[in-house]
Protein backbone atom coordinates (compact mmCIF):
# COMPACT_ATOMS: atom_id res chain seq x y z
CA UNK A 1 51.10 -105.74 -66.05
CA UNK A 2 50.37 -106.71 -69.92
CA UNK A 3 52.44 -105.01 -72.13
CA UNK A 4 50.16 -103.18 -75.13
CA UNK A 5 52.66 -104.09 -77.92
CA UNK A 6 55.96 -106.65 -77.84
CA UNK A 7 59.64 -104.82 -78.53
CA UNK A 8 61.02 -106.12 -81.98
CA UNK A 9 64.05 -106.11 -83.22
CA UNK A 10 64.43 -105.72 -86.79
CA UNK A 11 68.13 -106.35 -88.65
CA UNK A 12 66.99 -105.14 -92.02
CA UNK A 13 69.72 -105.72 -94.67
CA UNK A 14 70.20 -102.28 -96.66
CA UNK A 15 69.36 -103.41 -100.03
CA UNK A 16 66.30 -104.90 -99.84
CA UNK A 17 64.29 -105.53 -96.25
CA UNK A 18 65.00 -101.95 -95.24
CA UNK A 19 64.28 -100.50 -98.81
CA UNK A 20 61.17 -102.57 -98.04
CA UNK A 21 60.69 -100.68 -95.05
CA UNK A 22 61.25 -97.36 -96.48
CA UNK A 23 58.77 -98.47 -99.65
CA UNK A 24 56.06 -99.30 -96.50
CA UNK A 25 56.91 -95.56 -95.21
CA UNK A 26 56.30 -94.75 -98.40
CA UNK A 27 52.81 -96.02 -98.75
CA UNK A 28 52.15 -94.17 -95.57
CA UNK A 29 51.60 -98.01 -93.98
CA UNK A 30 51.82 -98.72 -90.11
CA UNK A 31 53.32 -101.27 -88.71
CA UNK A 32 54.14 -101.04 -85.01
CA UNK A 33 55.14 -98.41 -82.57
CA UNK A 34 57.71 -100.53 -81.13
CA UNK A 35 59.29 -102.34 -83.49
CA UNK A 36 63.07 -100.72 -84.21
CA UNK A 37 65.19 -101.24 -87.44
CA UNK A 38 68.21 -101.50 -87.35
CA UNK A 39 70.12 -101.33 -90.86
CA UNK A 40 72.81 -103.99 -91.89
CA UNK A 41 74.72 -104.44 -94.91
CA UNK A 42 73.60 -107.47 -95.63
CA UNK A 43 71.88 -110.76 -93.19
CA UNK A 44 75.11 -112.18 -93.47
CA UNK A 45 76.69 -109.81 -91.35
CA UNK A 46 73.89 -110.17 -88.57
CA UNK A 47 76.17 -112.39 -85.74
CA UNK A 48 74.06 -114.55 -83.44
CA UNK A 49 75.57 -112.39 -80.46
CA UNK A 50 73.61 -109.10 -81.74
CA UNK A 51 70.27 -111.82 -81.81
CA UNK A 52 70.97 -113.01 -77.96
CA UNK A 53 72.02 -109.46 -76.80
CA UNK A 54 68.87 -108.12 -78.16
CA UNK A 55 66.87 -111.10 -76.36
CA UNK A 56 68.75 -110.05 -73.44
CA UNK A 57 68.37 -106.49 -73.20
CA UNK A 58 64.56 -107.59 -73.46
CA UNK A 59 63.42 -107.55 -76.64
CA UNK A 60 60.65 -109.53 -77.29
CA UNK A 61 61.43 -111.07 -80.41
CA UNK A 62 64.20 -110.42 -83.28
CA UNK A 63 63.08 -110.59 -87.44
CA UNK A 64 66.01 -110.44 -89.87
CA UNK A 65 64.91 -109.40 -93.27
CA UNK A 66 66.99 -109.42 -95.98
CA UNK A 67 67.17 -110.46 -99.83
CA UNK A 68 65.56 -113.17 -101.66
CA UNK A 69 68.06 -116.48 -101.33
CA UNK A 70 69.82 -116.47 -105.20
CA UNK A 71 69.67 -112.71 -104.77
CA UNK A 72 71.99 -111.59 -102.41
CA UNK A 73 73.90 -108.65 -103.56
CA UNK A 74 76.93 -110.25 -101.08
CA UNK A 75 76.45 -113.41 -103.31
CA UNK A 76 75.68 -116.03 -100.13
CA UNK A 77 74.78 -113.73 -97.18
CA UNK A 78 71.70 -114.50 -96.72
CA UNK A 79 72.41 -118.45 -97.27
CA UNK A 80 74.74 -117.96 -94.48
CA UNK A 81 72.29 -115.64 -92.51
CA UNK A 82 69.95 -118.58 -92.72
CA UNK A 83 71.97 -121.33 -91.66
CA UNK A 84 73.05 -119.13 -88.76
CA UNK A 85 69.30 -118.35 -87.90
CA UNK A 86 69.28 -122.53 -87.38
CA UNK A 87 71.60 -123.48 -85.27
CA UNK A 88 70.46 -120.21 -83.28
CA UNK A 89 67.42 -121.74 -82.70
CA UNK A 90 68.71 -124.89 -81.64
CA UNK A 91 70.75 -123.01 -79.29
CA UNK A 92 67.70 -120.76 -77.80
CA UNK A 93 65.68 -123.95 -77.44
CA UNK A 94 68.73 -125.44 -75.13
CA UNK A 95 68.98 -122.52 -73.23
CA UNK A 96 64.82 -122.12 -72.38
CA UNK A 97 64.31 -119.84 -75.10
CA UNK A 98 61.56 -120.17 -77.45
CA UNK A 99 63.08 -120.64 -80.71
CA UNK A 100 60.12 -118.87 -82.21
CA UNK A 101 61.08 -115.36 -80.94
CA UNK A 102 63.58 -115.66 -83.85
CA UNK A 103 62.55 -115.43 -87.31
CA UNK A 104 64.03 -114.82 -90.57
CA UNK A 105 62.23 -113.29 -93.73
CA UNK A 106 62.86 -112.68 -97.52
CA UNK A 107 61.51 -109.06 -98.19
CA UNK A 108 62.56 -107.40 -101.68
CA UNK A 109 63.30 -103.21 -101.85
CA UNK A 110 59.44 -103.26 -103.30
CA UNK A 111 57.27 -105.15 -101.11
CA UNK A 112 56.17 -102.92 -98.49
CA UNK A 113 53.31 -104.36 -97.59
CA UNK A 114 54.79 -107.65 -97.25
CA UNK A 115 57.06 -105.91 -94.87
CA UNK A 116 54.18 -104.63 -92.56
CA UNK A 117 52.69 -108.06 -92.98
CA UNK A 118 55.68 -109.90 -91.99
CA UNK A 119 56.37 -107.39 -88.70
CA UNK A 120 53.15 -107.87 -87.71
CA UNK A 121 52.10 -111.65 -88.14
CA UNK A 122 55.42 -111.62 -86.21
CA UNK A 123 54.17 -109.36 -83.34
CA UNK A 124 51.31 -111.53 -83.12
CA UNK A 125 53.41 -114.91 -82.57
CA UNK A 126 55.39 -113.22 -80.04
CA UNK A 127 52.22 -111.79 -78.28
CA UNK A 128 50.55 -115.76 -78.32
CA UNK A 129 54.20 -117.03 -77.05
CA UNK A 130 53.77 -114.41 -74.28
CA UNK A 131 49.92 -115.44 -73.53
CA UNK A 132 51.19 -119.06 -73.04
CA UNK A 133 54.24 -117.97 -70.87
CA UNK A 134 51.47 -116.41 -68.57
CA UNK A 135 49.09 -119.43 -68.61
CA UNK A 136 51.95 -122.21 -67.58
């Protein structure tokens, strides 16, 4: 059984991947049916057991969006968010995991679109990851 569309997890930091979000909504854009947004104060507060719980409880693949680095309104979450997003992927990659199912984006409170674009070029990785799975 092929699932239509992978589960995402989104960790959207409030002040600017989420107002993204909400600026997409906006613009009446779609995104995906099954891609869930969860709101965070800030990337930074995004711990690497929420990622593998997510990843565990069978999402497909987790995006953390969040300010621009230089314009975190926490001063260095996001800087902190990304270096955590690296070792994470380090870690995955030990444990069979394809680090790819984990991705990190910079998405301002205007960019909509490039919040519908980034959810779904992601969608579409995690859909090829899946296709190879299948094919090994």
């Amino acid at each position: 059984m092929t699932k239509a569309e992978p589960v995402i997890i989104i960790f959207a930091c409030q002040w600017c991947a989420y107002q993204g979000a909400d600026d997409a909504g906006n613009q009446k854009c779609f995104y995906l049916p099954k891609a869930y947004i969860i709101k965070v104060p800030c990337t930074g507060r995004v711990e690497l057991e929420f990622i593998i719980e997510a990843l565990k409880r069978g999402a497909d693949g987790v995006l953390i969006g969040g300010c621009y680095l230089g314009d975190c309104h926490y001063r260095d979450g996001n800087q902190k968010a990304k270096m955590r997003i690296t070792l994470l992927k380090r870690v995955l990659k030990d444990m069979g995991i394809e680090p790819e199912r984990v991705q990190i984006e910079w998405i301002s409170a205007n960019e909509g679109k490039k919040f519908v674009k980034t959810v779904k070029e992601f969608a579409l990785k995690i859909k090829n990851l899946e296709k190879i799975e299948k094919n090994e």
